[in-house]
C-alpha atoms as a PDB file:
ATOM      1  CA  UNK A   1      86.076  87.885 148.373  1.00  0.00           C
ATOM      2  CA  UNK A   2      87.747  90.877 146.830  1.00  0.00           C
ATOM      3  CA  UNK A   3      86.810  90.457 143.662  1.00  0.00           C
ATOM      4  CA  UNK A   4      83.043  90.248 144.788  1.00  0.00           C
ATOM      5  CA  UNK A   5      83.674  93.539 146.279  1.00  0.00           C
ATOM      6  CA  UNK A   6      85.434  95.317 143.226  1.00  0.00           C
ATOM      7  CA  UNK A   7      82.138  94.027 141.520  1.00  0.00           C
ATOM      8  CA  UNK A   8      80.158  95.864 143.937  1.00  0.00           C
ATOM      9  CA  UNK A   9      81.577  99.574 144.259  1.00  0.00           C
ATOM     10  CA  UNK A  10      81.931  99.134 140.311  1.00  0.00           C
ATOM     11  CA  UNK A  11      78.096  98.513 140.062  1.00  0.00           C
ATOM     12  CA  UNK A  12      77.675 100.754 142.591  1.00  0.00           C
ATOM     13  CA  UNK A  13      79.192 104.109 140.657  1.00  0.00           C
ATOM     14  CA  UNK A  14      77.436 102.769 137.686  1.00  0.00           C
ATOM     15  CA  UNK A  15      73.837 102.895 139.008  1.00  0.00           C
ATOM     16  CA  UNK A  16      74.555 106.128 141.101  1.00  0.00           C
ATOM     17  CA  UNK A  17      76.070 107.647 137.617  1.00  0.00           C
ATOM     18  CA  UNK A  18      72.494 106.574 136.190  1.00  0.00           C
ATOM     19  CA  UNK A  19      70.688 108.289 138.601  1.00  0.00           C
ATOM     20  CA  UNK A  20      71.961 111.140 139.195  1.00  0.00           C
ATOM     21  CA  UNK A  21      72.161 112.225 135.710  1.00  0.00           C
ATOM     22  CA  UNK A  22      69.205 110.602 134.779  1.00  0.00           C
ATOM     23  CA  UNK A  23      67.077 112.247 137.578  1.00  0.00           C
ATOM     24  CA  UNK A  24      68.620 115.789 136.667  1.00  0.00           C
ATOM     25  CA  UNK A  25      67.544 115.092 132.981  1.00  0.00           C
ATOM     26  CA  UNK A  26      71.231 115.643 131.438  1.00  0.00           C
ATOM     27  CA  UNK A  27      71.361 115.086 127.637  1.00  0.00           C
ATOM     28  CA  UNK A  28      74.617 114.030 127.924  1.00  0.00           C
ATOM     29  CA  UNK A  29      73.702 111.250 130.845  1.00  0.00           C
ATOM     30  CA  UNK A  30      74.907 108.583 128.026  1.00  0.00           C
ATOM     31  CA  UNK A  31      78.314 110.031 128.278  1.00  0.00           C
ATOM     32  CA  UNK A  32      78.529 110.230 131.437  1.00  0.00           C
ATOM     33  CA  UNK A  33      77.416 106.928 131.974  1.00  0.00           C
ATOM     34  CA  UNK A  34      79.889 104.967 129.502  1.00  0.00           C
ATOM     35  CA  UNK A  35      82.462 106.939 130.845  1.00  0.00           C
ATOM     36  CA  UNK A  36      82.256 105.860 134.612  1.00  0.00           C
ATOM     37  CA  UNK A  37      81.626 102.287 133.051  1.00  0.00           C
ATOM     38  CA  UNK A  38      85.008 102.634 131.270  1.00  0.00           C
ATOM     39  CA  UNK A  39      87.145 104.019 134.088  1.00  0.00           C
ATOM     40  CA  UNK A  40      85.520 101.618 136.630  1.00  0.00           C
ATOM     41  CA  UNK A  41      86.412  98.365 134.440  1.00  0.00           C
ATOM     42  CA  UNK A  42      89.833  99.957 134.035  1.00  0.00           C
ATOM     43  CA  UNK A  43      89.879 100.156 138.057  1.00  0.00           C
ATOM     44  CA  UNK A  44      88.444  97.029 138.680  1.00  0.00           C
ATOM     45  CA  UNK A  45      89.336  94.706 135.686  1.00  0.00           C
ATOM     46  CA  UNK A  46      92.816  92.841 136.867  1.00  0.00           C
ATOM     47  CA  UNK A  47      90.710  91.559 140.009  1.00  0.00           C
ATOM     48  CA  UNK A  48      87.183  90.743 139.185  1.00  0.00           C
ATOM     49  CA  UNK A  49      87.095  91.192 135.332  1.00  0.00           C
ATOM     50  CA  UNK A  50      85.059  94.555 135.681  1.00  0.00           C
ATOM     51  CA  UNK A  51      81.828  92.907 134.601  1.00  0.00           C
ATOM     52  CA  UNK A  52      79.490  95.321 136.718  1.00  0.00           C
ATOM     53  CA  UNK A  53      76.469  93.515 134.871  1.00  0.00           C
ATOM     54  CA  UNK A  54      74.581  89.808 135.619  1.00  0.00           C
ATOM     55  CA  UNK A  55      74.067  89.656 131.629  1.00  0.00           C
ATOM     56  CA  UNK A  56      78.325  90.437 131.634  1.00  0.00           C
ATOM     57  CA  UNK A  57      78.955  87.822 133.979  1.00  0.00           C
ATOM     58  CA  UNK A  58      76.539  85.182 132.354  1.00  0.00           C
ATOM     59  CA  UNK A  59      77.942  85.415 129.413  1.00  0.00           C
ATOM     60  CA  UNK A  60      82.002  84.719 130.542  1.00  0.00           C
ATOM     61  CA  UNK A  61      80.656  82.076 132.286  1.00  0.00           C
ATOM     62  CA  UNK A  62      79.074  80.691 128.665  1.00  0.00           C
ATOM     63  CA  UNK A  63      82.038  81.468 127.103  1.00  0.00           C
ATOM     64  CA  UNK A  64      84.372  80.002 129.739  1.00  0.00           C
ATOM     65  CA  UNK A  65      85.949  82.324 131.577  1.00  0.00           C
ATOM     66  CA  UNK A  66      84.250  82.363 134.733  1.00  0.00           C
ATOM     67  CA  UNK A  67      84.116  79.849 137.039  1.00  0.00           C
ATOM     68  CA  UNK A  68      80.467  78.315 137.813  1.00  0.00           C
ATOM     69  CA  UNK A  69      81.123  78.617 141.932  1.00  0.00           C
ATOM     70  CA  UNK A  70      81.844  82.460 141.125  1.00  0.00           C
ATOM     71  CA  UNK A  71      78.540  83.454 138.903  1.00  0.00           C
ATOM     72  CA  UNK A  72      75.981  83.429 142.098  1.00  0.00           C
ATOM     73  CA  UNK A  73      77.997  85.234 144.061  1.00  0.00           C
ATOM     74  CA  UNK A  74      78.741  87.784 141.075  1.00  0.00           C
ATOM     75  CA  UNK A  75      75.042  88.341 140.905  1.00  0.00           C
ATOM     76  CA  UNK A  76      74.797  88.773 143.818  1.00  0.00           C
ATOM     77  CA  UNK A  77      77.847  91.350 144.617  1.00  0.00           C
ATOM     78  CA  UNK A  78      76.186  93.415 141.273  1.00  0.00           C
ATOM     79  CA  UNK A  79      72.586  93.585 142.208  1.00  0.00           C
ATOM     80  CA  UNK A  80      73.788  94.713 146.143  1.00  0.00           C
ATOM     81  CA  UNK A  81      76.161  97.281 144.293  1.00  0.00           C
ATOM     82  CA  UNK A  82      72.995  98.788 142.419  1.00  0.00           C
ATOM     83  CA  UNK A  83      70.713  98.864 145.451  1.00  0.00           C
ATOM     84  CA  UNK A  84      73.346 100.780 147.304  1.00  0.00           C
ATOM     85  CA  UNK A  85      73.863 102.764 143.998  1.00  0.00           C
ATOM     86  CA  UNK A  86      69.695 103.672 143.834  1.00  0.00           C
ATOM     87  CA  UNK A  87      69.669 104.682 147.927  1.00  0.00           C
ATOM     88  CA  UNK A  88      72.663 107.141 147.541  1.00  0.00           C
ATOM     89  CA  UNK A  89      71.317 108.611 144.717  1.00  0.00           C
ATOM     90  CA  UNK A  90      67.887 109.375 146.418  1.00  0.00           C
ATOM     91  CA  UNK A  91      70.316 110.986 149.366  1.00  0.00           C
ATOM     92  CA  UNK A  92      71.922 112.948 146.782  1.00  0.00           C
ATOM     93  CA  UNK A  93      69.128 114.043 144.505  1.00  0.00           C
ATOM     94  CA  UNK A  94      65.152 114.085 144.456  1.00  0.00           C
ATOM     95  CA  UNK A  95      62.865 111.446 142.548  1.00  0.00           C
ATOM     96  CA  UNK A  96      62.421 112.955 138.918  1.00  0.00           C
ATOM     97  CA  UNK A  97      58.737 113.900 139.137  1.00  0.00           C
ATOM     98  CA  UNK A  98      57.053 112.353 136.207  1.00  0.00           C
ATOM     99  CA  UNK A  99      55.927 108.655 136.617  1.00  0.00           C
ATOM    100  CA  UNK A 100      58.760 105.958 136.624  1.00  0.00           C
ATOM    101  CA  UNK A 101      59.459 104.489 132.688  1.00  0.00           C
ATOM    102  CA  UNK A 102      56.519 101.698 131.632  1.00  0.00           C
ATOM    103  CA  UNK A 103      58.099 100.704 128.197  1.00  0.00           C
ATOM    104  CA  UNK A 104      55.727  99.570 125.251  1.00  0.00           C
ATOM    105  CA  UNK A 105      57.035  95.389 125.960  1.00  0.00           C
ATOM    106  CA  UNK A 106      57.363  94.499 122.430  1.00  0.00           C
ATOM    107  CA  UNK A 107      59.765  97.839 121.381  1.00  0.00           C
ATOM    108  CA  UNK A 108      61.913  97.400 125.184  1.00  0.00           C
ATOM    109  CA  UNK A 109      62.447  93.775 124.562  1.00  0.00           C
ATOM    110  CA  UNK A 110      64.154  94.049 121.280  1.00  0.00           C
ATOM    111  CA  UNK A 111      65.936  97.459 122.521  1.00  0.00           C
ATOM    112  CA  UNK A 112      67.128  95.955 125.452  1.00  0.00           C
ATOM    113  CA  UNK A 113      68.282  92.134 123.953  1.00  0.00           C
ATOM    114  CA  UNK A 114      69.943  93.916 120.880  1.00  0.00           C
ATOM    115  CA  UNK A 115      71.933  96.635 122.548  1.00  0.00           C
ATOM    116  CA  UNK A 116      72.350  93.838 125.447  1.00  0.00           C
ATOM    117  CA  UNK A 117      74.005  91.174 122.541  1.00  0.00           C
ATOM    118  CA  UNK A 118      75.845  94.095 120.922  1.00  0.00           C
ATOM    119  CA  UNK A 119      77.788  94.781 124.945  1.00  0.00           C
ATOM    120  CA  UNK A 120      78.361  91.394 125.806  1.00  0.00           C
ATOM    121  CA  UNK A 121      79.491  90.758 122.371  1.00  0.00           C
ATOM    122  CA  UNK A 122      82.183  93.172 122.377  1.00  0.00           C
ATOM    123  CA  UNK A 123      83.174  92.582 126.236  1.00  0.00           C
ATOM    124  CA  UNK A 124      83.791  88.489 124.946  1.00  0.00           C
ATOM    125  CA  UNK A 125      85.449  90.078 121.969  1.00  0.00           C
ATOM    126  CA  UNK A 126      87.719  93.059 123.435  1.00  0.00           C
ATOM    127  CA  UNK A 127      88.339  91.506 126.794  1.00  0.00           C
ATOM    128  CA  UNK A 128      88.432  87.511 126.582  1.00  0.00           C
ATOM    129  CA  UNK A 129      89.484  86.877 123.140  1.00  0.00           C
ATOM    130  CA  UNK A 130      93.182  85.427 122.475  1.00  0.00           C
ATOM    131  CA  UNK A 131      93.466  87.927 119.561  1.00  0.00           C
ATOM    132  CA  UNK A 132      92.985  90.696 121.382  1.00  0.00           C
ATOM    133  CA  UNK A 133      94.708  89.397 124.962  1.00  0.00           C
ATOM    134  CA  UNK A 134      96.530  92.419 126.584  1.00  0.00           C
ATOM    135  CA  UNK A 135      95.136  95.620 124.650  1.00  0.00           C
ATOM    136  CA  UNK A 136      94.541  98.773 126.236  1.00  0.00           C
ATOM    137  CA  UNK A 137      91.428  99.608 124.713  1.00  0.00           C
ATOM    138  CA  UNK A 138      88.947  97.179 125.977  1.00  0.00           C
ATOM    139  CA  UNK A 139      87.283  99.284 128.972  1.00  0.00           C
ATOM    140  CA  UNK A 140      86.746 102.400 126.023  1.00  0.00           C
ATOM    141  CA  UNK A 141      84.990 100.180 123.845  1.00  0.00           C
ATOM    142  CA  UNK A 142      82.779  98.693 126.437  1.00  0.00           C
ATOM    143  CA  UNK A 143      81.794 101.553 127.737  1.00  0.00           C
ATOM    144  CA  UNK A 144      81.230 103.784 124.326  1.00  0.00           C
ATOM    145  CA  UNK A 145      79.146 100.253 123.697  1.00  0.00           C
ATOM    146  CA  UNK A 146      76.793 101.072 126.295  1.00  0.00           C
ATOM    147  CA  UNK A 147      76.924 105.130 125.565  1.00  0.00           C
ATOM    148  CA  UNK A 148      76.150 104.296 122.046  1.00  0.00           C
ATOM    149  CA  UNK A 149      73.063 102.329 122.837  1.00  0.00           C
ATOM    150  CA  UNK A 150      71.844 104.782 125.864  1.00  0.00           C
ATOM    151  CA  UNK A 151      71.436 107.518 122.745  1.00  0.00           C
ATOM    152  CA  UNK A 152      70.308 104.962 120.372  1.00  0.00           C
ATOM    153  CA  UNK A 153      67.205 103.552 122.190  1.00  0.00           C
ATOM    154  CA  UNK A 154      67.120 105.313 125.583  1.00  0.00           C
ATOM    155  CA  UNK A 155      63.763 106.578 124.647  1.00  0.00           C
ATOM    156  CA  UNK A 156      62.201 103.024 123.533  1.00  0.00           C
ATOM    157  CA  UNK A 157      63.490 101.256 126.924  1.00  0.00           C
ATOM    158  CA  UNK A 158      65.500 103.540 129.139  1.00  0.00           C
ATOM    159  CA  UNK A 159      68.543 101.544 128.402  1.00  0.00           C
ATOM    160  CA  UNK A 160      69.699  99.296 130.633  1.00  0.00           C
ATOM    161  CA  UNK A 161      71.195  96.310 129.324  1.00  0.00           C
ATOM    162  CA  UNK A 162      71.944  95.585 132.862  1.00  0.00           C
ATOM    163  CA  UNK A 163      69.865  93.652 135.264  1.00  0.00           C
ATOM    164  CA  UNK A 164      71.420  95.236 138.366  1.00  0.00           C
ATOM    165  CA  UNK A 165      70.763  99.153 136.703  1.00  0.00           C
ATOM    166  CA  UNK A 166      67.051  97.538 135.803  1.00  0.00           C
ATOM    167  CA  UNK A 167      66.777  96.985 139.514  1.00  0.00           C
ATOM    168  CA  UNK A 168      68.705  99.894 140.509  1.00  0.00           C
ATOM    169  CA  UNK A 169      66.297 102.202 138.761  1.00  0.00           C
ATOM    170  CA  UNK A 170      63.452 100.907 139.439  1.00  0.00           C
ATOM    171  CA  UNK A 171      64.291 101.005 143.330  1.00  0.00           C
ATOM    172  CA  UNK A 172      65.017 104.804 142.131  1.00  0.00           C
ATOM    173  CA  UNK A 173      61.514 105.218 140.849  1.00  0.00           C
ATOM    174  CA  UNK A 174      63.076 105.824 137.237  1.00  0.00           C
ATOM    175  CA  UNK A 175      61.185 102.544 136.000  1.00  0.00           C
ATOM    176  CA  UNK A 176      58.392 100.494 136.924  1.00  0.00           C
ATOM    177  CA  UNK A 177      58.648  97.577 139.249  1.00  0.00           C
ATOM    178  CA  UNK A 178      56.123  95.844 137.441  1.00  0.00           C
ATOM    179  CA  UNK A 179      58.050  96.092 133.862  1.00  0.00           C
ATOM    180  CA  UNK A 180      61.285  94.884 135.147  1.00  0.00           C
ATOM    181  CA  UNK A 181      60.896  91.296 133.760  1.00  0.00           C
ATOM    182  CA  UNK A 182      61.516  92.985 130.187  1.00  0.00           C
ATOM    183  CA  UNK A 183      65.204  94.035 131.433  1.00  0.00           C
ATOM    184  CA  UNK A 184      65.453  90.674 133.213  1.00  0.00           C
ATOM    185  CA  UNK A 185      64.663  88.133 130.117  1.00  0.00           C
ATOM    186  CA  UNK A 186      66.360  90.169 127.723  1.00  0.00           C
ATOM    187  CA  UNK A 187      69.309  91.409 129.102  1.00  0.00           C
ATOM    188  CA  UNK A 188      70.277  87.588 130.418  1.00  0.00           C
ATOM    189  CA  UNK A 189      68.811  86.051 127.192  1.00  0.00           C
ATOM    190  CA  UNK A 190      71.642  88.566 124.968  1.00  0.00           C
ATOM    191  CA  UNK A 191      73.948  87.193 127.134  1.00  0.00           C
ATOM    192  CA  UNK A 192      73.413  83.875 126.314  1.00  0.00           C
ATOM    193  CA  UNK A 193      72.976  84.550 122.944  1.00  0.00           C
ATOM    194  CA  UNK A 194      75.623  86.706 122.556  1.00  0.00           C
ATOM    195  CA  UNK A 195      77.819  83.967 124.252  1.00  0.00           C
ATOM    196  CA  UNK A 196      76.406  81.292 121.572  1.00  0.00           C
ATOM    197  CA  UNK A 197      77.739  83.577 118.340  1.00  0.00           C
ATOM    198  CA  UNK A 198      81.021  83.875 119.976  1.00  0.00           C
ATOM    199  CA  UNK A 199      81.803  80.687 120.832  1.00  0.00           C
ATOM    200  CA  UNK A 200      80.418  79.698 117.081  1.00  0.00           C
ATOM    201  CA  UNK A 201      82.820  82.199 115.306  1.00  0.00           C
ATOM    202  CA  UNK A 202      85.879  81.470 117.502  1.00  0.00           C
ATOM    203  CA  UNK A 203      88.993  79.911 116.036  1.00  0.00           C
ATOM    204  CA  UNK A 204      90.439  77.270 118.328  1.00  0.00           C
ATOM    205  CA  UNK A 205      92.511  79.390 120.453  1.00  0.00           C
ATOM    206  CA  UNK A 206      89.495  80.504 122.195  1.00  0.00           C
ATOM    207  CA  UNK A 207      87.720  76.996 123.007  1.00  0.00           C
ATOM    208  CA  UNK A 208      86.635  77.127 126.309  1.00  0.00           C
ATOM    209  CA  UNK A 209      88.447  74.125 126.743  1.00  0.00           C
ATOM    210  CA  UNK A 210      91.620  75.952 126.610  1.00  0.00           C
ATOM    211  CA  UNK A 211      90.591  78.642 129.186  1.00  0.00           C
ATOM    212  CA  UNK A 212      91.893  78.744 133.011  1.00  0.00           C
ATOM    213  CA  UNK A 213      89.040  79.587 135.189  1.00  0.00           C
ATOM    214  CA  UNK A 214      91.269  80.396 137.974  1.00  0.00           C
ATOM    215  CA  UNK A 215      91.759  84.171 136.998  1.00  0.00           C
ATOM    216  CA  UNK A 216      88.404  86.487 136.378  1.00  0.00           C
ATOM    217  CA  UNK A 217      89.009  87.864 132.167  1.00  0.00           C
ATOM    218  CA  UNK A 218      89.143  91.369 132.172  1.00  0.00           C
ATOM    219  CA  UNK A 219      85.282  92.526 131.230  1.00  0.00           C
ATOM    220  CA  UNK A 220      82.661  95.129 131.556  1.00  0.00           C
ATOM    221  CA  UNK A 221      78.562  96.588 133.101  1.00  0.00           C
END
């Protein structure tokens, strides 16, 4: 149970993060955001695996490093974390006043899947990979992963590459209800994908096969 709830206040601080600095209109929100991502998989990361992120946690489980009883409940634990996230944020700050985000659908779906692949890629990479098993940089380059792409195409798709922010911000009023399929398919369908080219490049070592599911892998949003 206590790694469900790590996954929780970790979604939780991410989503708030997002909208309060999002509502406010801070140019530096993508800073801000990577960086509570970052300290919040350091915090969290030794019990859960700090994946704060359904498209995270989908694709360990590809790759073999979470355990198929655990995924649901992940989901779950995230998407509760960013609906707790949206309602203290609307306690702590007022709606932005312009219309929530309706992204152009062909531009948001690529956004979202590419900048999507490009996090889960380096979470499976930094965080799960034998190569890289113990470093101390794996929760810096997850979350300058997701600052990177909040500059990069924040303006095309707001820049999820979460399902939990998706519905965390739309329950803010920061995006549509009725465009959150985009963030949906495409954030889960990097994951997968992202999952696929990992497992293809991996030497040995890192066959799932070889992988204990008993402890969650150290991971990211």
């Amino acid at each position: 149970m206590r790694k469900y709830i790590v996954e929780l206040i970790g979604t939780f601080f991410l989503v708030l993060t997002v909208g309060t600095t999002v509502s406010a209109g801070l140019a530096v929100a993508p800073l801000a955001i990577g960086a509570v991502l970052m300290v919040m998989i350091f915090a969290g990361g030794h019990i859960s695996g700090g994946h704060f992120n359904p498209a995270v946690s989908l694709g360990v489980f590809l790759r073999g490093k979470l355990a198929a009883r655990d995924l649901l409940p992940y989901w779950g634990a995230q998407t509760a974390g960013g609906l707790l996230g949206a309602a203290v944020t609307r306690v702590l700050v007022a709606a932005p006043a312009k219309a929530p985000l309706l992204p152009a659908v062909g531009p948001a779906l690529v956004a979202e899947f590419v900048f999507t692949f490009a996090l889960v890629w380096v979470v499976l990479n930094v965080a799960t990979a034998k190569d890289t098993e113990g470093n101390s940089f794996y929760g810096l380059a997850i979350g300058f992963t997701v600052t990177a792409g909040a500059f990069a195409v924040g303006g095309v798709s707001g820049a999820a590459f979460n399902p939990a922010v998706a519905i965390g911000a739309a329950a803010m009023g920061l995006v549509g209800w009725s465009a959150i399929w985009i963030y949906l398919l495409a954030n889960l369908a990097a994951g997968a994908a992202a999952a696929a080219a990992f497992l293809a490049l991996a030497d040995s070592s890192d066959s799932p096969r070889r992988v204990s599911l008993r402890q969650p892998s150290r991971v990211s949003q």
